[in-house]
N, C-alpha and C. Protein backbone atom coordinates (compact mmCIF):
# COMPACT_ATOMS: atom_id res chain seq x y z
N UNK A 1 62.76 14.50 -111.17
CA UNK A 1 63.21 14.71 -109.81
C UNK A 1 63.30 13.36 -109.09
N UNK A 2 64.30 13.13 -108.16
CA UNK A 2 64.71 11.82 -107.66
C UNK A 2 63.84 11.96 -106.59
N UNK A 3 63.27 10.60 -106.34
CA UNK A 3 62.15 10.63 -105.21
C UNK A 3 62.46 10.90 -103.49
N UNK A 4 61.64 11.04 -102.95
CA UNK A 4 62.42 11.86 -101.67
C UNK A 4 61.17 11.01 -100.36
N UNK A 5 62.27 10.80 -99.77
CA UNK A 5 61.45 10.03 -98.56
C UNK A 5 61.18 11.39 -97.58
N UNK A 6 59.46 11.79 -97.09
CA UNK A 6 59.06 12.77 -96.13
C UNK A 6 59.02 12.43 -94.74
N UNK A 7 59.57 12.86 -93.73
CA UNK A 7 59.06 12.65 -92.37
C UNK A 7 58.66 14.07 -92.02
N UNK A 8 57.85 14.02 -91.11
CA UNK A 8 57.23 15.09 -90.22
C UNK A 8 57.97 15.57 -89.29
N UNK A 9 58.02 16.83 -89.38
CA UNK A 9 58.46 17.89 -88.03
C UNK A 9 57.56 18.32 -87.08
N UNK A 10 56.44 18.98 -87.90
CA UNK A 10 55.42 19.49 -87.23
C UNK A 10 54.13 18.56 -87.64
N UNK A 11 53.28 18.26 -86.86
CA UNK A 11 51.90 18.19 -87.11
C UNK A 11 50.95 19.48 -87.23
N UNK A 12 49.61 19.85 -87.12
CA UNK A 12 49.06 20.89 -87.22
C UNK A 12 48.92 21.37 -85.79
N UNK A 13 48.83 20.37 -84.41
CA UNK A 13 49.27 20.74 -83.09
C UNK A 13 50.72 21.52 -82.94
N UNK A 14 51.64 21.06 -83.72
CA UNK A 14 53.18 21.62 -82.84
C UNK A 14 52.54 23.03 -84.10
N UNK A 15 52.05 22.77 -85.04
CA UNK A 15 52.48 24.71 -85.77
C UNK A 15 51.59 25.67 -85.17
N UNK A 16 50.57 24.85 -84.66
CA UNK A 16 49.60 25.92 -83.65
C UNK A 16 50.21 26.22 -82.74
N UNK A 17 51.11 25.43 -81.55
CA UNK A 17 51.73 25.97 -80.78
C UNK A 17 52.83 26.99 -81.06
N UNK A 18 53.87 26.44 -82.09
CA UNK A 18 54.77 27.55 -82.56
C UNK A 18 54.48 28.50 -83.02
N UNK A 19 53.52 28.47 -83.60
CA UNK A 19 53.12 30.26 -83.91
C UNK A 19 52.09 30.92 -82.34
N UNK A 20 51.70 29.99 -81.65
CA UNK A 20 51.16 30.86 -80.67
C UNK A 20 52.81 31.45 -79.75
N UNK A 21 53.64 30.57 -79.34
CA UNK A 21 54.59 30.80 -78.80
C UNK A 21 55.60 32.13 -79.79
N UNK A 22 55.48 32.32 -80.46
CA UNK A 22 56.33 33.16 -82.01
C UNK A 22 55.68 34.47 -81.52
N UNK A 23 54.03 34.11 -81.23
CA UNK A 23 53.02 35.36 -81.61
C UNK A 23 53.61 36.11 -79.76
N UNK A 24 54.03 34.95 -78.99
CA UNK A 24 54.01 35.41 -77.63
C UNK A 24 55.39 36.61 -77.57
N UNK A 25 56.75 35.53 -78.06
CA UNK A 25 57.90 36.64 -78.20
C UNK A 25 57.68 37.48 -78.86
N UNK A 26 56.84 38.07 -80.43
CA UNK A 26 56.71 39.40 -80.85
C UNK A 26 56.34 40.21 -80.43
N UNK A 27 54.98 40.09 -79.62
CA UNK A 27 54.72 40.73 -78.45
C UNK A 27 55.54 41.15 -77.09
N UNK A 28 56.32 40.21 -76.62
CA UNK A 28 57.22 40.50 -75.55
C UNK A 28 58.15 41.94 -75.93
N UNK A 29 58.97 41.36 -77.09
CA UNK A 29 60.11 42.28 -77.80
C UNK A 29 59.50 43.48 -78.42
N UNK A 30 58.04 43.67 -78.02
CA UNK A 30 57.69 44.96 -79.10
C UNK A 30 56.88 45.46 -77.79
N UNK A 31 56.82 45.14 -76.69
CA UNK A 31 56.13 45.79 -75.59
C UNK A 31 54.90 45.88 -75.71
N UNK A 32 53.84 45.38 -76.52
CA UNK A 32 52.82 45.77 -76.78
C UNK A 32 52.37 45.93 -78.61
N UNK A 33 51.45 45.92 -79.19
CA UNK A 33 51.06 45.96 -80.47
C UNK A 33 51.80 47.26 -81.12
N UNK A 34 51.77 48.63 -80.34
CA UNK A 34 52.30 49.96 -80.14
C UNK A 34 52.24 50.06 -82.25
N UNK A 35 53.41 50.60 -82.40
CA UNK A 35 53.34 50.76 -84.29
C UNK A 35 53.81 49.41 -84.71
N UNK A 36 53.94 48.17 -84.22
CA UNK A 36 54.45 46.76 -85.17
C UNK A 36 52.70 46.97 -86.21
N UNK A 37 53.67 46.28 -86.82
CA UNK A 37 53.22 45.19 -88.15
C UNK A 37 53.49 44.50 -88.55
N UNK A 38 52.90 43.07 -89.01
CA UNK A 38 53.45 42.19 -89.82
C UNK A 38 53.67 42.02 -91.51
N UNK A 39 54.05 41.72 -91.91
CA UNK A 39 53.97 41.63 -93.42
C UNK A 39 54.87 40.04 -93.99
N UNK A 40 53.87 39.28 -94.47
CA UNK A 40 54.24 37.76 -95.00
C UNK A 40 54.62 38.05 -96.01
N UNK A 41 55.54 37.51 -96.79
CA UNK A 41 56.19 37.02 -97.71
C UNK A 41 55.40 36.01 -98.66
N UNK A 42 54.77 36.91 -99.70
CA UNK A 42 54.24 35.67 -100.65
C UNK A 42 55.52 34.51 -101.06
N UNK A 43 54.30 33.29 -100.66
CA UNK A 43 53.04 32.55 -100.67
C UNK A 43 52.70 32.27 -99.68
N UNK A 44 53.97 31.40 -98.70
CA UNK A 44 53.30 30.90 -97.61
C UNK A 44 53.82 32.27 -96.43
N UNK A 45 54.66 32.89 -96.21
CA UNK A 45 54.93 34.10 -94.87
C UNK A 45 53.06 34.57 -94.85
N UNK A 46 52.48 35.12 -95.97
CA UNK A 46 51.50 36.09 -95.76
C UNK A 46 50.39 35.16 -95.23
N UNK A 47 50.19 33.57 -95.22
CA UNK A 47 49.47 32.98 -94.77
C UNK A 47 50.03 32.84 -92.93
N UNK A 48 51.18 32.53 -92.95
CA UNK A 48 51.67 32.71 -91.77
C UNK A 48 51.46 34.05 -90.77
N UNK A 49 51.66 34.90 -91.29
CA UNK A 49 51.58 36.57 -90.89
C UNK A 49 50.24 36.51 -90.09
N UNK A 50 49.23 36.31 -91.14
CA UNK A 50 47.74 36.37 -90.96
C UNK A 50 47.46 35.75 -89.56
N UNK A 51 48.13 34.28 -89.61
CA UNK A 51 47.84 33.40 -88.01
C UNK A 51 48.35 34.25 -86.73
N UNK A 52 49.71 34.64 -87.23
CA UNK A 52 50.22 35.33 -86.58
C UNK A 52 49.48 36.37 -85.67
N UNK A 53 49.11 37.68 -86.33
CA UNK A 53 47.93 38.34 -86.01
C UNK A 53 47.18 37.79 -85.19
N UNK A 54 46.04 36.59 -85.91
CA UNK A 54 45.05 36.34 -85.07
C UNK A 54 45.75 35.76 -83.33
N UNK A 55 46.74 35.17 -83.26
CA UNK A 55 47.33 35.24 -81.90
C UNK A 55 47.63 36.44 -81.09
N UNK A 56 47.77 37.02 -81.88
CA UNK A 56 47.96 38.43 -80.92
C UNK A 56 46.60 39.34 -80.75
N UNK A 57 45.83 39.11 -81.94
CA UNK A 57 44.99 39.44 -81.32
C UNK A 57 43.87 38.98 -80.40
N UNK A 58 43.87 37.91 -80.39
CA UNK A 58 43.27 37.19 -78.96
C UNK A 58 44.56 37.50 -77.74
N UNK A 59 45.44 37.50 -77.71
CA UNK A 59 45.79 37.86 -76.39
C UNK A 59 45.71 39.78 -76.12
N UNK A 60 45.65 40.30 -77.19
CA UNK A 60 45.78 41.74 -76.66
C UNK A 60 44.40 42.34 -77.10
N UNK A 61 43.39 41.70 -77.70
CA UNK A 61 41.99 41.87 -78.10
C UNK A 61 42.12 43.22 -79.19
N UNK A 62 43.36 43.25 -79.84
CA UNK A 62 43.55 44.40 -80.97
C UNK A 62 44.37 44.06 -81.99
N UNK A 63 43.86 44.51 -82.98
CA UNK A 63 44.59 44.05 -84.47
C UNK A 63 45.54 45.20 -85.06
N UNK A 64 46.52 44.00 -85.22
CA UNK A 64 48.06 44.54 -85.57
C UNK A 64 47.45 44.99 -86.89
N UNK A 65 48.37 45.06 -87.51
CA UNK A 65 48.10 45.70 -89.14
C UNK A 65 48.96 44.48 -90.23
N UNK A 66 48.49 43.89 -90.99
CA UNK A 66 49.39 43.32 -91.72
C UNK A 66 49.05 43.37 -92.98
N UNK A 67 49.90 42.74 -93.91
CA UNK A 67 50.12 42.63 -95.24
C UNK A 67 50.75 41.38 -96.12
N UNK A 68 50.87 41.70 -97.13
CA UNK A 68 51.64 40.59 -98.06
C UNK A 68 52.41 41.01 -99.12
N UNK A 69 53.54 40.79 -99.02
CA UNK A 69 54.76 41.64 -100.04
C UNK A 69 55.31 40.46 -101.06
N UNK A 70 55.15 40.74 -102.40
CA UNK A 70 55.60 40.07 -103.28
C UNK A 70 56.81 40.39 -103.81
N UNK A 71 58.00 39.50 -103.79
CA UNK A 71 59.33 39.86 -103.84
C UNK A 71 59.96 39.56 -105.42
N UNK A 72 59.01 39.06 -106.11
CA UNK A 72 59.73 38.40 -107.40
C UNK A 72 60.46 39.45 -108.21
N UNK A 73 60.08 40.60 -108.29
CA UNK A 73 60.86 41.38 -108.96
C UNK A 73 62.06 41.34 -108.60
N UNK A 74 62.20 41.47 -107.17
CA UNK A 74 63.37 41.62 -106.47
C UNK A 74 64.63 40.30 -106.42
N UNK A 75 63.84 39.69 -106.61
CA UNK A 75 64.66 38.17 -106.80
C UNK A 75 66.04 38.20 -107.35
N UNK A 76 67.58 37.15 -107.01
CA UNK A 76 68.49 37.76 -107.69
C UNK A 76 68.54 36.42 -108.43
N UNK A 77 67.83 35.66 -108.69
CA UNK A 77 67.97 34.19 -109.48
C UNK A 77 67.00 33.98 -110.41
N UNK A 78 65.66 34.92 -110.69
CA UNK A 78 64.84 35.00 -111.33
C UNK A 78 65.45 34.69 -112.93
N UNK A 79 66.23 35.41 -113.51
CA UNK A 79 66.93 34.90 -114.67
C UNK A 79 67.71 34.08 -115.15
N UNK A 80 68.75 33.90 -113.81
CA UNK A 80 69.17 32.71 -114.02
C UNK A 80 68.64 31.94 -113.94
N UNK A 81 68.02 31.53 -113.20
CA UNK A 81 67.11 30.23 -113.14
C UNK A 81 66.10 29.65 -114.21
N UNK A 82 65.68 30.71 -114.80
CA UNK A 82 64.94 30.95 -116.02
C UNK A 82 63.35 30.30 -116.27
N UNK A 83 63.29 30.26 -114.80
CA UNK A 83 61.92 29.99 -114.12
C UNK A 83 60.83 30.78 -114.69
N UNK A 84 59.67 30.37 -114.76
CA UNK A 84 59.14 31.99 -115.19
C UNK A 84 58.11 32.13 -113.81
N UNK A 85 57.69 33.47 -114.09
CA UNK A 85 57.39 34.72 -112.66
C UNK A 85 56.14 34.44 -113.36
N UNK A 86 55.46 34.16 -112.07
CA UNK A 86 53.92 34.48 -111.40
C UNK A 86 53.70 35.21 -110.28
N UNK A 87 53.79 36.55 -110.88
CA UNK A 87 53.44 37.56 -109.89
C UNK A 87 52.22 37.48 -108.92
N UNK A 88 52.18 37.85 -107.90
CA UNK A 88 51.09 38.26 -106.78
C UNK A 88 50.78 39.49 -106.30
N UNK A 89 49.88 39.87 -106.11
CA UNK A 89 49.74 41.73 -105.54
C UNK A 89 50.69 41.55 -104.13
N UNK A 90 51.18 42.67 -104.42
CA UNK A 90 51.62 42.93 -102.84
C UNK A 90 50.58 43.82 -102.06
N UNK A 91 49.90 43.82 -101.06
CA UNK A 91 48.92 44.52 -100.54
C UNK A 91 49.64 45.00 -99.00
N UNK A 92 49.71 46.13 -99.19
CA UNK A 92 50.25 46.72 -97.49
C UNK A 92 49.56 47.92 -97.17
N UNK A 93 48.45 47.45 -96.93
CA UNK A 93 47.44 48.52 -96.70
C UNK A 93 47.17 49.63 -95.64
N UNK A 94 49.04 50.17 -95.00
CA UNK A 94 49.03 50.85 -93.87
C UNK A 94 50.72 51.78 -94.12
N UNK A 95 50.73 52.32 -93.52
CA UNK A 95 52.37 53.33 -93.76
C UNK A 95 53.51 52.55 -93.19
N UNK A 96 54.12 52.09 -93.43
CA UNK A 96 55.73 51.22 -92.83
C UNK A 96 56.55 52.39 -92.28
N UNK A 97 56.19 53.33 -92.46
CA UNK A 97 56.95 54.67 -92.04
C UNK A 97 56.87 54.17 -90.51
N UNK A 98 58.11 54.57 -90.03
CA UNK A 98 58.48 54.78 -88.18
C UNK A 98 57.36 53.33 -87.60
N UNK A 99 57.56 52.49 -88.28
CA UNK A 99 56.92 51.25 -87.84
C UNK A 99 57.76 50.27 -87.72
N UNK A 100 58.03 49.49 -86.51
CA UNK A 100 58.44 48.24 -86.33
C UNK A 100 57.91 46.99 -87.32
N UNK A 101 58.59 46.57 -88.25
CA UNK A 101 57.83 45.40 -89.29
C UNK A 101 58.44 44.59 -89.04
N UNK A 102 57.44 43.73 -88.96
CA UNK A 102 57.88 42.10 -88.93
C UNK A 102 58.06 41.39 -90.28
N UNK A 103 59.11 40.59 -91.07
CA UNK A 103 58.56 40.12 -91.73
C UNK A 103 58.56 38.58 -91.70
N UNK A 104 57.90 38.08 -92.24
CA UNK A 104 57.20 36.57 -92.41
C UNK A 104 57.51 35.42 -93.18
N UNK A 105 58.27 34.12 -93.04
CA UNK A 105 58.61 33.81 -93.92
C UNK A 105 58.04 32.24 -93.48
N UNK A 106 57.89 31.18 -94.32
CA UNK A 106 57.53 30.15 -93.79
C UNK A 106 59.25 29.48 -93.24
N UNK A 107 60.38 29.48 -94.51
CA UNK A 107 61.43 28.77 -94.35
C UNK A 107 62.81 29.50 -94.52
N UNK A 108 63.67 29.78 -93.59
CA UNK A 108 64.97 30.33 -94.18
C UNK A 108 66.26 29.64 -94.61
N UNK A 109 66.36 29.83 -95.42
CA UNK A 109 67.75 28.79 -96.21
C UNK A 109 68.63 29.78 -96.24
N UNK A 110 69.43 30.32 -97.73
CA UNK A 110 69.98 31.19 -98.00
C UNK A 110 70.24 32.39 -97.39
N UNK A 111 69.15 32.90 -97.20
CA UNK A 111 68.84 34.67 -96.82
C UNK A 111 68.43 35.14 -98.01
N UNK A 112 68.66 34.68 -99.14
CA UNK A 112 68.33 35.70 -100.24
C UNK A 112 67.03 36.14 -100.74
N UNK A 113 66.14 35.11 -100.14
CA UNK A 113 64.49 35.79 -100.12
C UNK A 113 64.13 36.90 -98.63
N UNK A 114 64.99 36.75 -98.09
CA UNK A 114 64.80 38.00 -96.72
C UNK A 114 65.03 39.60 -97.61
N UNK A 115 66.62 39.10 -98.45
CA UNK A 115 67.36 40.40 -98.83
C UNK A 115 66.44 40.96 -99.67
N UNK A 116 65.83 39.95 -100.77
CA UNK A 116 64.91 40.53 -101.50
C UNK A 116 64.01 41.23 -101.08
N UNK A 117 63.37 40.77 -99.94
CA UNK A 117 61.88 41.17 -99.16
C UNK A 117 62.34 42.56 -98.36
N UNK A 118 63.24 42.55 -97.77
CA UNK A 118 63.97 44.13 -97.16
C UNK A 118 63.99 45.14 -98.51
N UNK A 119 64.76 44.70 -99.20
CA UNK A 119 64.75 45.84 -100.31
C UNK A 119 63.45 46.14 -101.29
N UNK A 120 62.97 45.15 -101.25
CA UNK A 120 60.85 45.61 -101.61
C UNK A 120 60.29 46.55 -100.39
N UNK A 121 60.35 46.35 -99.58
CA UNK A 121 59.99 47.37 -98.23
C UNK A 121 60.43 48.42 -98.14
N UNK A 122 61.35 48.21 -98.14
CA UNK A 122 62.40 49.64 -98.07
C UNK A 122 61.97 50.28 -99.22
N UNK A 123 61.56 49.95 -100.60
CA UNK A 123 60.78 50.59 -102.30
C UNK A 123 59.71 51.63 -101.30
N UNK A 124 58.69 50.78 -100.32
CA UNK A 124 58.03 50.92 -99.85
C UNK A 124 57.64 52.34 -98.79
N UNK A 125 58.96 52.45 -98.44
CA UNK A 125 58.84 53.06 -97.42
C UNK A 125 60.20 52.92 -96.50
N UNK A 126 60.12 53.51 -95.34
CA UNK A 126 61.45 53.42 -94.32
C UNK A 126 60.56 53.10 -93.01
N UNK A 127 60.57 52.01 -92.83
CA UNK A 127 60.58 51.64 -91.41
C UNK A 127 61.95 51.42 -89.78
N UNK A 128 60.88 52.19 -88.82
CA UNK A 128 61.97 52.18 -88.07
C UNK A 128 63.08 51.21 -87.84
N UNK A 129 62.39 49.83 -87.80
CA UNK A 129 63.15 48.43 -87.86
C UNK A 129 62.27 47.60 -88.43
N UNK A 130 63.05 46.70 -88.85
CA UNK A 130 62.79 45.41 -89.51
C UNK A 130 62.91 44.30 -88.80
N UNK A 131 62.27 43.37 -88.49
CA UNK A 131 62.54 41.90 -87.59
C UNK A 131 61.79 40.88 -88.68
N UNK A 132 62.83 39.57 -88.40
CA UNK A 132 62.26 38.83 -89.19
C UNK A 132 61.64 37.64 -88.34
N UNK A 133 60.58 37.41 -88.45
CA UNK A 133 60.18 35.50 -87.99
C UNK A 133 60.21 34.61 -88.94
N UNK A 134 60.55 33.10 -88.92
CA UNK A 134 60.75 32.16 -90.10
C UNK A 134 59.92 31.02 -88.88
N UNK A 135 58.76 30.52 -89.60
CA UNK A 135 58.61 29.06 -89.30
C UNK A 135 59.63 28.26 -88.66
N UNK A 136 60.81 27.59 -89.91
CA UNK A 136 61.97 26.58 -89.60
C UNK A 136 63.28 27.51 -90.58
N UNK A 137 63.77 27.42 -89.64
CA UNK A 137 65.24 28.20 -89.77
C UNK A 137 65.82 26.65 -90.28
N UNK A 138 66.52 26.71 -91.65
CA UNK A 138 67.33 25.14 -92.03
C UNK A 138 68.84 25.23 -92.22
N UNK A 139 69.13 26.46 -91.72
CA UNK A 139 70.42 27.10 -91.98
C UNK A 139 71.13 27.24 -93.28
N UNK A 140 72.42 27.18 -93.87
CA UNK A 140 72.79 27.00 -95.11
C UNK A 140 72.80 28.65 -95.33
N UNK A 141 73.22 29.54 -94.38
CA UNK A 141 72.94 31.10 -95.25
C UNK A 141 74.39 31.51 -96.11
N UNK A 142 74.02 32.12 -96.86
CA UNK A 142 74.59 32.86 -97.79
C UNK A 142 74.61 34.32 -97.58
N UNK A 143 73.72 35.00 -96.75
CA UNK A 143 73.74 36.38 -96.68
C UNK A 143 73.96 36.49 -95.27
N UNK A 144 74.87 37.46 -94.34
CA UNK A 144 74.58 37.62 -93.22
C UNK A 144 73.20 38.07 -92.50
N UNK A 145 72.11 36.90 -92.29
CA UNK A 145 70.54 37.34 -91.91
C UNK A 145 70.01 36.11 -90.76
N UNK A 146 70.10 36.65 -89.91
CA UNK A 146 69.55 35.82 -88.94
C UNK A 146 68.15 36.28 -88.63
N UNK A 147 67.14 35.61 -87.90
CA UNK A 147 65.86 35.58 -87.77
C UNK A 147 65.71 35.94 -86.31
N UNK A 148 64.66 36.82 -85.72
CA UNK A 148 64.48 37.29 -84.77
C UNK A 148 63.66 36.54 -83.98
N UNK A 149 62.71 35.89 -84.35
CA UNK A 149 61.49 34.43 -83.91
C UNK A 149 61.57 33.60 -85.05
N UNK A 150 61.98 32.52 -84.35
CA UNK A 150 61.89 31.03 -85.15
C UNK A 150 61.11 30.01 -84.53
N UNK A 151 60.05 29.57 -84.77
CA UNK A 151 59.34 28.19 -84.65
C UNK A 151 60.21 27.45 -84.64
N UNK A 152 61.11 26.59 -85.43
CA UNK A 152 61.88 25.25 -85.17
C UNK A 152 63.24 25.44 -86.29
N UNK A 153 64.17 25.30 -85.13
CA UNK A 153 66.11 25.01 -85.72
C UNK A 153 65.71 23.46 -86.63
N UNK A 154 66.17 23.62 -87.60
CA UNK A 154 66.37 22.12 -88.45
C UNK A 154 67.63 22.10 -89.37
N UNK A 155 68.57 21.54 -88.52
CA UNK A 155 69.52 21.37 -89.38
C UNK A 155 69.81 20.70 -90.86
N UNK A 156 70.14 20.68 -91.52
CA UNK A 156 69.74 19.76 -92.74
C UNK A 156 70.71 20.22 -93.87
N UNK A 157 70.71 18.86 -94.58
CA UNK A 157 71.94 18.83 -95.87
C UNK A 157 70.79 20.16 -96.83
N UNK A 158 72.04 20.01 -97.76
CA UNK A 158 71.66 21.00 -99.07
C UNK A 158 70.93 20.17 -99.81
N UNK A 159 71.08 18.79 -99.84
CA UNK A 159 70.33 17.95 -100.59
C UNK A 159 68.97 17.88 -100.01
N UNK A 160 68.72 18.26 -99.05
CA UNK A 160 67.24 17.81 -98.24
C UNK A 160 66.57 19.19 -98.48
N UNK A 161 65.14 19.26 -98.18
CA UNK A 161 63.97 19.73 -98.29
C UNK A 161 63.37 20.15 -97.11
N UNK A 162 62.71 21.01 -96.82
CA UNK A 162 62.00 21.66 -95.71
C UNK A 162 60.41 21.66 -96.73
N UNK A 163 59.68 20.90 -96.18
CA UNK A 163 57.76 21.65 -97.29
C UNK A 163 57.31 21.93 -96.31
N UNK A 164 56.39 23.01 -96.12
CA UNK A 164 55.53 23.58 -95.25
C UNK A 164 54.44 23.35 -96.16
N UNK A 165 53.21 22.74 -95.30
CA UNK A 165 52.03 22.79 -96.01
C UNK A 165 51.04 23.50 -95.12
N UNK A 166 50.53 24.70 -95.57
CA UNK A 166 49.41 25.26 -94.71
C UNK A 166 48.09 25.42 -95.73
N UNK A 167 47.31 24.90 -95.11
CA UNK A 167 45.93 24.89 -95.11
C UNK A 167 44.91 25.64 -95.40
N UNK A 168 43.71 25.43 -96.03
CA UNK A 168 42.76 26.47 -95.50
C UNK A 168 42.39 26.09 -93.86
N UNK A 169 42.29 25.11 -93.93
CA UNK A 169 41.96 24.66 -92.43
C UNK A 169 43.23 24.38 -91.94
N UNK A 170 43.51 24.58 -90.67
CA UNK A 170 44.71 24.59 -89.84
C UNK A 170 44.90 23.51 -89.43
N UNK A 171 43.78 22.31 -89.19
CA UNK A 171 43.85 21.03 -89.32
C UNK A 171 44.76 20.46 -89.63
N UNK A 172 45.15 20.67 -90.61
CA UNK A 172 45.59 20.11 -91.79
C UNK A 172 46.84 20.56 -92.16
N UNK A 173 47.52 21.30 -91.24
CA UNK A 173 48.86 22.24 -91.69
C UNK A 173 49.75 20.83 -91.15
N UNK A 174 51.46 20.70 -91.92
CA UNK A 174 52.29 20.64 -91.05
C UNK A 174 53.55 20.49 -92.05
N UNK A 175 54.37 20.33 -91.42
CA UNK A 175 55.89 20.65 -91.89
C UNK A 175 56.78 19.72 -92.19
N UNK A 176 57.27 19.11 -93.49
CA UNK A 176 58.03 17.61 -93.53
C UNK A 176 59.26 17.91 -94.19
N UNK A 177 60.08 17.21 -93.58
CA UNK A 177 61.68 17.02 -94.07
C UNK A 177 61.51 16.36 -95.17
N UNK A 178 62.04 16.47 -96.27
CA UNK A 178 62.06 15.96 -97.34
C UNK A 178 63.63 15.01 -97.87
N UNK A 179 64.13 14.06 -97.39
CA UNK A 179 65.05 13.55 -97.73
C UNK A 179 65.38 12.62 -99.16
N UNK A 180 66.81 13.14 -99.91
CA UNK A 180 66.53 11.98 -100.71
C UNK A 180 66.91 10.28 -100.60
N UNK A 181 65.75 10.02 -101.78
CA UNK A 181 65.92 8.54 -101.50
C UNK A 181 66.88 7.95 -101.55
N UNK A 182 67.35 6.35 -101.32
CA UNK A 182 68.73 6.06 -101.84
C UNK A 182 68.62 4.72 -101.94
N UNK A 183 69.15 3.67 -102.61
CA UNK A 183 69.10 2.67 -103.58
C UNK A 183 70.13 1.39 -102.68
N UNK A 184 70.45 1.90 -101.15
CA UNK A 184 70.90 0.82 -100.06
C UNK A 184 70.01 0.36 -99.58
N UNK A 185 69.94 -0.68 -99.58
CA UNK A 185 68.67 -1.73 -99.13
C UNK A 185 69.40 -1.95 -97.43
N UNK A 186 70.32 -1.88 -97.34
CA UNK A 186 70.90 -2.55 -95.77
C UNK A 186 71.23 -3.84 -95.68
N UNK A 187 71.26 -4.44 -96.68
CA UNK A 187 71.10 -6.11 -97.17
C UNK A 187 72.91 -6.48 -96.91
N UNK A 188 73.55 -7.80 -96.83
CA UNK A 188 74.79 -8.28 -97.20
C UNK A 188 75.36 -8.07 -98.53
N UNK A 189 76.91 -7.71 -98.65
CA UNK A 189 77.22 -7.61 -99.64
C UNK A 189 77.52 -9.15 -100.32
């Protein structure tokens, strides 16, 4: 892999704020905790989801319901790609039936890990609606899927990188553009 120069988007201050601000509009748009749920997207959505929660539940002193949905089956590049699958439990330890679900993603590119994650849910159950939140929206879609709460617009080539790094400690979270390197010094020809 060609080496890639990182700059920072987020520190662990701006992702605390964006998910408190994320946790504020899900709440707005859902009137209250009422039947929402969240559900993250293994690896990083279900770590996200979780924060998520704990913001709402310090402002409404009640816990949403969430989960973690593993999409690899569902994947449409799994073979082509010829990657191999390390499955994760999916754990949704509540009815999606006539429930507002959120789902959770750290990064949206494509859409095609949303499409996957809708049609694992839907295996699941029928929820009344579906809303999605993404960390950093980087655009580049392929599926008609836009995001309902986004932490941060980042425009960016196909060649560039979005890494989200989250933490056990939140300290320590933050979000870097990943650009590649390039072999112009800026020097005279």
């Amino acid at each position: 892999m060609a080496e890639k120069y990182r700059r920072m988007l987020l520190d662990s201050d701006g992702v605390r704020r964006v998910l408190a601000r994320m946790a504020a509009q899900i709440l707005e748009a859902s009137q209250g905790i009422g039947e929402l749920a969240l559900v993250g997207i293994v690896s990083q959505g279900d770590v996200l989801a979780r924060r998520l929660c704990e913001h709402i539940r310090r402002v409404e002193d009640l816990a949403v319901p969430n989960g973690r949905l593993d999409i690899t089956l569902y994947r449409d590049d799994i073979a082509r790609s010829g990657a191999t699958t390390h499955m994760q439990p999916t754990e949704i330890p509540f009815s999606v039936k006539d429930r507002t679900v959120v789902l959770v993603d750290d990064v949206l590119y494509t859409g095609r890990t949303v499409r996957a994650a809708m049609d694992a849910l839907m295996d699941i159950g029928r929820p009344r609606a579906i809303q999605l939140a993404v960390l950093v929206d980087r655009g580049h879609r392929e599926l008609p899927i836009q995001p309902d709460y986004v932490g941060q617009v980042m425009h960016t080539r196909r060649d560039e990188e979005i890494e989200v790094r989250l933490a056990e400690n939140p300290e320590d979270d933050a979000v870097f553009l990943l650009e590649p390197a390039t072999d112009w010094t800026g020097g005279e020809d």
